[in-house]
Every structure is written in C-alpha cells, then in structure tokens.
C-alpha atoms as a PDB file:
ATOM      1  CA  UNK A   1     130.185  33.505-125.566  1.00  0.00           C
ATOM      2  CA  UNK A   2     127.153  33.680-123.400  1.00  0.00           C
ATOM      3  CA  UNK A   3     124.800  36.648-121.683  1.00  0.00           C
ATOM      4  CA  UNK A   4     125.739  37.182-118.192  1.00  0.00           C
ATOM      5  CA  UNK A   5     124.304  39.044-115.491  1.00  0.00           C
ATOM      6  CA  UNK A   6     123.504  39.828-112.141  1.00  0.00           C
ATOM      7  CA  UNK A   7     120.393  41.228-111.107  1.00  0.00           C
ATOM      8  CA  UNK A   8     120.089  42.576-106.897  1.00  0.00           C
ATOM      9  CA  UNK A   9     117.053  42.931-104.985  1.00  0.00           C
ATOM     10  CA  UNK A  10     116.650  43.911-101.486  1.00  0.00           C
ATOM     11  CA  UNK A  11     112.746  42.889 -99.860  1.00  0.00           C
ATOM     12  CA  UNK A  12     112.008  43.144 -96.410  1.00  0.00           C
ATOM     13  CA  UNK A  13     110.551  39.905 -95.552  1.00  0.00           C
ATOM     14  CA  UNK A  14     112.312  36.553 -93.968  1.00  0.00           C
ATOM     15  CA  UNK A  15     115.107  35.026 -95.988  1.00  0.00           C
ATOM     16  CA  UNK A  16     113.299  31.725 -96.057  1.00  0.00           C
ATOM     17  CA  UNK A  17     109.534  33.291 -97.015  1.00  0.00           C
ATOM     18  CA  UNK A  18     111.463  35.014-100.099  1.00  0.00           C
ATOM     19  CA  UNK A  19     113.328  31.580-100.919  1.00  0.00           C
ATOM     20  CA  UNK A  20     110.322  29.285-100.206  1.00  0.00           C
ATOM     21  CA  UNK A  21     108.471  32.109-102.878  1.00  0.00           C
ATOM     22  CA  UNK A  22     111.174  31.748-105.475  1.00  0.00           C
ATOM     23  CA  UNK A  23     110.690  28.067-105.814  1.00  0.00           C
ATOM     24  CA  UNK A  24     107.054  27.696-106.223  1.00  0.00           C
ATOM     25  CA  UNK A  25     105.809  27.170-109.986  1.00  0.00           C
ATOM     26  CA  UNK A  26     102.573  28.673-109.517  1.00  0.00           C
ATOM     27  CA  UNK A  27     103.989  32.087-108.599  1.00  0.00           C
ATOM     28  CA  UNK A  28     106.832  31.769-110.957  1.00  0.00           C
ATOM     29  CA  UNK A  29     104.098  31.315-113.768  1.00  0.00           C
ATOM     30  CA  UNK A  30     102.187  34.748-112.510  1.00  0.00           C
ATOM     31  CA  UNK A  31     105.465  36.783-112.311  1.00  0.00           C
ATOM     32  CA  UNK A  32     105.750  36.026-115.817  1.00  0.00           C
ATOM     33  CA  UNK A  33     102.108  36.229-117.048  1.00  0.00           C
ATOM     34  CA  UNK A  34     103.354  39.142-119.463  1.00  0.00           C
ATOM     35  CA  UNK A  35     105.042  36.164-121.724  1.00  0.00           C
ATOM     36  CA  UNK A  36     101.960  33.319-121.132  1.00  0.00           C
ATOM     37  CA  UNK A  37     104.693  30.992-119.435  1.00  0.00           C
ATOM     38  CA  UNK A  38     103.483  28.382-117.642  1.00  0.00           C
ATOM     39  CA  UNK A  39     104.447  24.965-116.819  1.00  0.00           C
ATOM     40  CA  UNK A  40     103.191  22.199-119.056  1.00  0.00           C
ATOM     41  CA  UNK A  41     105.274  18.551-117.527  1.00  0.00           C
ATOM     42  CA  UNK A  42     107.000  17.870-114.281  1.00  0.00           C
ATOM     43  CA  UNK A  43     106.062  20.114-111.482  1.00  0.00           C
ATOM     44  CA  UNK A  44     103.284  21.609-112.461  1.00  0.00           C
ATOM     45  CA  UNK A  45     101.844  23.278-109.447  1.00  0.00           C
ATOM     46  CA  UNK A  46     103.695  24.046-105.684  1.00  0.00           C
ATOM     47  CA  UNK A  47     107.026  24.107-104.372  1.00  0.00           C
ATOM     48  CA  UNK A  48     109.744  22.628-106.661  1.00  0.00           C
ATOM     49  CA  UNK A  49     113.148  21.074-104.500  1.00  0.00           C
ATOM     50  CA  UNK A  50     116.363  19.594-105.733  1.00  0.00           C
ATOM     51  CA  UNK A  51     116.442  17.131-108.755  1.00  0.00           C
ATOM     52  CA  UNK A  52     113.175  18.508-109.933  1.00  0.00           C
ATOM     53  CA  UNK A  53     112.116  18.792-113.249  1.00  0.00           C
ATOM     54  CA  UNK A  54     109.453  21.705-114.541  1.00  0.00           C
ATOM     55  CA  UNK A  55     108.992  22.158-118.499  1.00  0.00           C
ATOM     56  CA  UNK A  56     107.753  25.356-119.583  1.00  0.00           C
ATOM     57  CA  UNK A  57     106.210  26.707-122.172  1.00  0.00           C
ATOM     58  CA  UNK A  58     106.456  30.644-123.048  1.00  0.00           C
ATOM     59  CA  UNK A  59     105.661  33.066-125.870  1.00  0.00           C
ATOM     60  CA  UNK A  60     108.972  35.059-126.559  1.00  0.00           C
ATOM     61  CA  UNK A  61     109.407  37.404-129.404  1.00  0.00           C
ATOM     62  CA  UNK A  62     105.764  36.122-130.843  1.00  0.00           C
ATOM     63  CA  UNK A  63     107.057  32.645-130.970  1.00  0.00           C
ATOM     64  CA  UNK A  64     106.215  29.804-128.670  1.00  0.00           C
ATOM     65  CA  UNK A  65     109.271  28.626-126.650  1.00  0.00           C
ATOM     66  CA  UNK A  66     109.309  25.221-124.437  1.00  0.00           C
ATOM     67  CA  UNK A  67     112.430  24.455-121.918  1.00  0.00           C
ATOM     68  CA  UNK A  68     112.572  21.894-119.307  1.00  0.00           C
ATOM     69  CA  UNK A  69     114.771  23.063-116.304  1.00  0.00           C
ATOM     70  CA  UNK A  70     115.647  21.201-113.190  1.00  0.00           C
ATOM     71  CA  UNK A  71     116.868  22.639-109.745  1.00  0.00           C
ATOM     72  CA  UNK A  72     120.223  21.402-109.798  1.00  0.00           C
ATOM     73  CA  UNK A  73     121.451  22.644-106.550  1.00  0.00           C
ATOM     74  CA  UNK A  74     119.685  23.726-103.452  1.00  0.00           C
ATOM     75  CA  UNK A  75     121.082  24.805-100.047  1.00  0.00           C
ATOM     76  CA  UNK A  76     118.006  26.570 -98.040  1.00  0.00           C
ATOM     77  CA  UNK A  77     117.537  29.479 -97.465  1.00  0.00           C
ATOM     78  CA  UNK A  78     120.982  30.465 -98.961  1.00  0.00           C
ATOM     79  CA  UNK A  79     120.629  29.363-102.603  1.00  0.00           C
ATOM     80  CA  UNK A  80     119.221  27.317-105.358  1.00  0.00           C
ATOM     81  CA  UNK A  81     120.691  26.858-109.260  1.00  0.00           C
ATOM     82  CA  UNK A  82     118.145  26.265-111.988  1.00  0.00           C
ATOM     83  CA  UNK A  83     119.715  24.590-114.942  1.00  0.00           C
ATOM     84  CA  UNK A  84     117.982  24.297-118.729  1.00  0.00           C
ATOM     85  CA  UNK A  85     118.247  20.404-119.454  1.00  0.00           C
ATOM     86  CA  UNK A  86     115.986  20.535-123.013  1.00  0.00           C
ATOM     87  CA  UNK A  87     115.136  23.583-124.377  1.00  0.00           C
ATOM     88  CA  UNK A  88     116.276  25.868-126.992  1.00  0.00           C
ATOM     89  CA  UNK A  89     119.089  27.365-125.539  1.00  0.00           C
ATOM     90  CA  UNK A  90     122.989  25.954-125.668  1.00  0.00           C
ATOM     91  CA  UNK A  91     123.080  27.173-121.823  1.00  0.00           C
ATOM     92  CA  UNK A  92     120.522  28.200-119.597  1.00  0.00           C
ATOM     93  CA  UNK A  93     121.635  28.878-116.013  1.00  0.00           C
ATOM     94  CA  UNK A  94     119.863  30.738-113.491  1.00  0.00           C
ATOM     95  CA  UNK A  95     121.663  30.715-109.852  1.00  0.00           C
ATOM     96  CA  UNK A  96     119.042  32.268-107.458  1.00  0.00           C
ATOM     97  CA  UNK A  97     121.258  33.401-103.746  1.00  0.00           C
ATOM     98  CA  UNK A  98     119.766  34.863-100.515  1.00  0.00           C
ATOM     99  CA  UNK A  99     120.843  37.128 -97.818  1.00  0.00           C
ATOM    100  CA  UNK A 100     119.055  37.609 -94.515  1.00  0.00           C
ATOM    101  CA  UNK A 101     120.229  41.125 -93.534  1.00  0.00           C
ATOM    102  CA  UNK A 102     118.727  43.570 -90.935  1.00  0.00           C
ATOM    103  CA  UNK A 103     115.657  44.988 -93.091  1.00  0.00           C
ATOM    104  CA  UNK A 104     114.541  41.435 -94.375  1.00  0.00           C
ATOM    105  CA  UNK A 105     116.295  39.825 -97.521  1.00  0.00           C
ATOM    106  CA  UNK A 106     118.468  40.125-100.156  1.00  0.00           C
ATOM    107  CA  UNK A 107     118.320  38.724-103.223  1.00  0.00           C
ATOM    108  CA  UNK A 108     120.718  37.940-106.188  1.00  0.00           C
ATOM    109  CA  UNK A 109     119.698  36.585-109.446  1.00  0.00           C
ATOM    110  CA  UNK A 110     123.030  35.345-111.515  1.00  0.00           C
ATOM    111  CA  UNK A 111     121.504  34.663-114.997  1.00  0.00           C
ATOM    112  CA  UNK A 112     123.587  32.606-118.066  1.00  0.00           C
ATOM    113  CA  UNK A 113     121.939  32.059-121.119  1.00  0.00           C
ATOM    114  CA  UNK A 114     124.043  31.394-124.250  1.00  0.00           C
ATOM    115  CA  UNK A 115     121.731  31.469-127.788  1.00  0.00           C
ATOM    116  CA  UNK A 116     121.326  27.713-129.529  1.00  0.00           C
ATOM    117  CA  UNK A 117     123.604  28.994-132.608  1.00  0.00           C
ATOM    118  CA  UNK A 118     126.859  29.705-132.831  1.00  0.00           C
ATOM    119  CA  UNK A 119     128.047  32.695-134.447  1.00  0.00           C
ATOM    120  CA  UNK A 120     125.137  34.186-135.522  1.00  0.00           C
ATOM    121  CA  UNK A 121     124.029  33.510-132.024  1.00  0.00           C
ATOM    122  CA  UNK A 122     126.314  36.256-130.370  1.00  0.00           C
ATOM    123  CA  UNK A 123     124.623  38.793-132.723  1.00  0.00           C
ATOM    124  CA  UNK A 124     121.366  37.244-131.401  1.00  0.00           C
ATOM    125  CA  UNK A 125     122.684  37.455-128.263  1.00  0.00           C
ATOM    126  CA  UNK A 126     123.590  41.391-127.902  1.00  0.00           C
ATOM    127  CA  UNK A 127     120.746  42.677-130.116  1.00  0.00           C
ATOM    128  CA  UNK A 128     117.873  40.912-128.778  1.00  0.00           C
ATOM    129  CA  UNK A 129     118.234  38.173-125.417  1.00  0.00           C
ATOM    130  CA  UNK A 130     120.079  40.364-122.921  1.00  0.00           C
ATOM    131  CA  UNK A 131     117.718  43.051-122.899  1.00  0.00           C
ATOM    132  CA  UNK A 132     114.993  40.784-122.816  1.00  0.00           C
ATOM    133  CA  UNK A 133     116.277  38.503-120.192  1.00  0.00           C
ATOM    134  CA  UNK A 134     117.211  41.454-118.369  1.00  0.00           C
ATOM    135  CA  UNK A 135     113.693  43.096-118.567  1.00  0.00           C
ATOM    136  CA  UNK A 136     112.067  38.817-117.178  1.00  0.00           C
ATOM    137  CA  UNK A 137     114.199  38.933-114.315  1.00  0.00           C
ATOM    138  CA  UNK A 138     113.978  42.489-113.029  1.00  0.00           C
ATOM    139  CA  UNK A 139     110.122  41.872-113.673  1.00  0.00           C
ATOM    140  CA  UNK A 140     110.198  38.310-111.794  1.00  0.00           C
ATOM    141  CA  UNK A 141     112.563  40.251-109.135  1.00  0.00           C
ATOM    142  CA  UNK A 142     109.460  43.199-108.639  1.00  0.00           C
ATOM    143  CA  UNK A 143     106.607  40.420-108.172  1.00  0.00           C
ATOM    144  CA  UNK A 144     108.895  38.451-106.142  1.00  0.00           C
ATOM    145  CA  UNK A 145     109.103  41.347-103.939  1.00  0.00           C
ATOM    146  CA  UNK A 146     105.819  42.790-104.305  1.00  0.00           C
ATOM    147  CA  UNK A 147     104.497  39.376-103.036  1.00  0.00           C
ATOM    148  CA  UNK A 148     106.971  38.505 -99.876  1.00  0.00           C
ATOM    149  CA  UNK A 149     106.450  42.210 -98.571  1.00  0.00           C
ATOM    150  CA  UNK A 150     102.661  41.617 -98.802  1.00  0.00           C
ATOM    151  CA  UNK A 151     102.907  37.573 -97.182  1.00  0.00           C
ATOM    152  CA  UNK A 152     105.458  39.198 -94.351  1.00  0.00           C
ATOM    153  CA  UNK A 153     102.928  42.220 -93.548  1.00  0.00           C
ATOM    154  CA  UNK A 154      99.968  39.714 -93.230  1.00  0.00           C
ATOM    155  CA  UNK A 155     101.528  37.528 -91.090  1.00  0.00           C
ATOM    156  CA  UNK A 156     102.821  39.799 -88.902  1.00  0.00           C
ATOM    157  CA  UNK A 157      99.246  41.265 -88.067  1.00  0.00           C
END
C-alpha cells in the first residue's frame, strides 16, 4: 500500500513562470526551510530538466533523511514527474501538472510515497507520513504561489 494524494493550487501568474519556479533547487530548498532540506549532490543550485539528478538531505521527525530524486519526465509547461531513485523510501513519486487558465495557473501536485518497510510500514504510513507529506506540499504549494504572484506583479510593472 502506499500514501496517495492530490494537492490543487490555483496562482495567478503564467503557466510557464509557475513551472520554470517548480523546477529550480534553490527555491525548492527555501519552500522547505522549515525541515533544513537542501541539496547536497547533483544539481545543486538552478533549474533542474529531464534526466536530472538532485540528492537531498532533510531533517524529518528529528532525524536526518537523504534521497536522491531525478526528473523522470518533463513536458513544459504542462508537467514534470519527480521520481526517488536512492533514498529511504520503497516509492517516492511526485507528478507536478500545470494548467494555464484565465486568472493565471493551476497547479496539481500528485504525491506517492510508500514507507521502506512492509507491514509495519502501513501503520507508519497512516499515523505519521501522510499528514506530514500533506502538511510539505501544501507548504511548498503556498511559497510556490506566494513567489510566482510576486515575480508576475514585478514584471508586469
């Protein structure tokens, strides 16, 4: 069994300003500043595109985490797939889609995570990652947001 959720956000700013935002490290890394991630090998700084490779390193529940993901799929502006290739999880998939509408963007976040043990990882599961995964990407969602509305209103002055 695995977590799985989706996670909508509507920003009003340009489909590909919001996408372009949601694949740089360095603003990835300050949406989650709450948690100390940052990224440690790979793509370290900038814009990450298809077949790369970021490892990061994160405290979660007091205890240091490390994962290496790499974008497995990209199709701009409409979508981009971030899969966990070493790390501590059995599956780590985070699918990332884009909307332009009338008002600006929206944006979907389709998260998978499945805990590293089995059995005792569906208990680990419900009690303790959903709610935290779902309180990262609602957070990542808000700075995402926060930061394309503020981008969008400065250019357009």
């Amino acid at each position: 069994m695995s977590i799985r959720f989706v996670h909508e956000t509507s920003i009003q700013a340009p489909v590909e300003l919001v996408f372009d935002l949601a694949l740089d490290v360095d603003v990835h890394a300050a949406s989650m500043s709450s948690n100390k991630q940052r990224a440690v090998a790979g793509v370290t700084t900038g814009s990450v595109d298809l077949g790369d490779q970021v490892t990061w390193r994160a405290t979660h529940f007091g205890m240091p985490f490390t994962m290496t993901t790499e974008i497995t799929e990209l199709m701009r502006p409409q979508r981009f797939v971030e899969d966990q290739v070493k790390g501590a999880f059995r599956v780590f998939r985070h699918e990332y889609t884009f909307r332009a509408t009338d008002a600006g963007t929206d944006m979907t976040d389709h998260l998978e995570v499945q805990a590293p043990f089995p059995g005792l990882g569906r208990m680990i599961e419900l009690v303790f990652l959903e709610r935290h995964f779902r309180q990262l990407i609602q957070a990542r969602a808000r700075y995402l947001k926060t930061e394309a509305e503020h981008c969008h209103r400065d250019r357009s002055r």
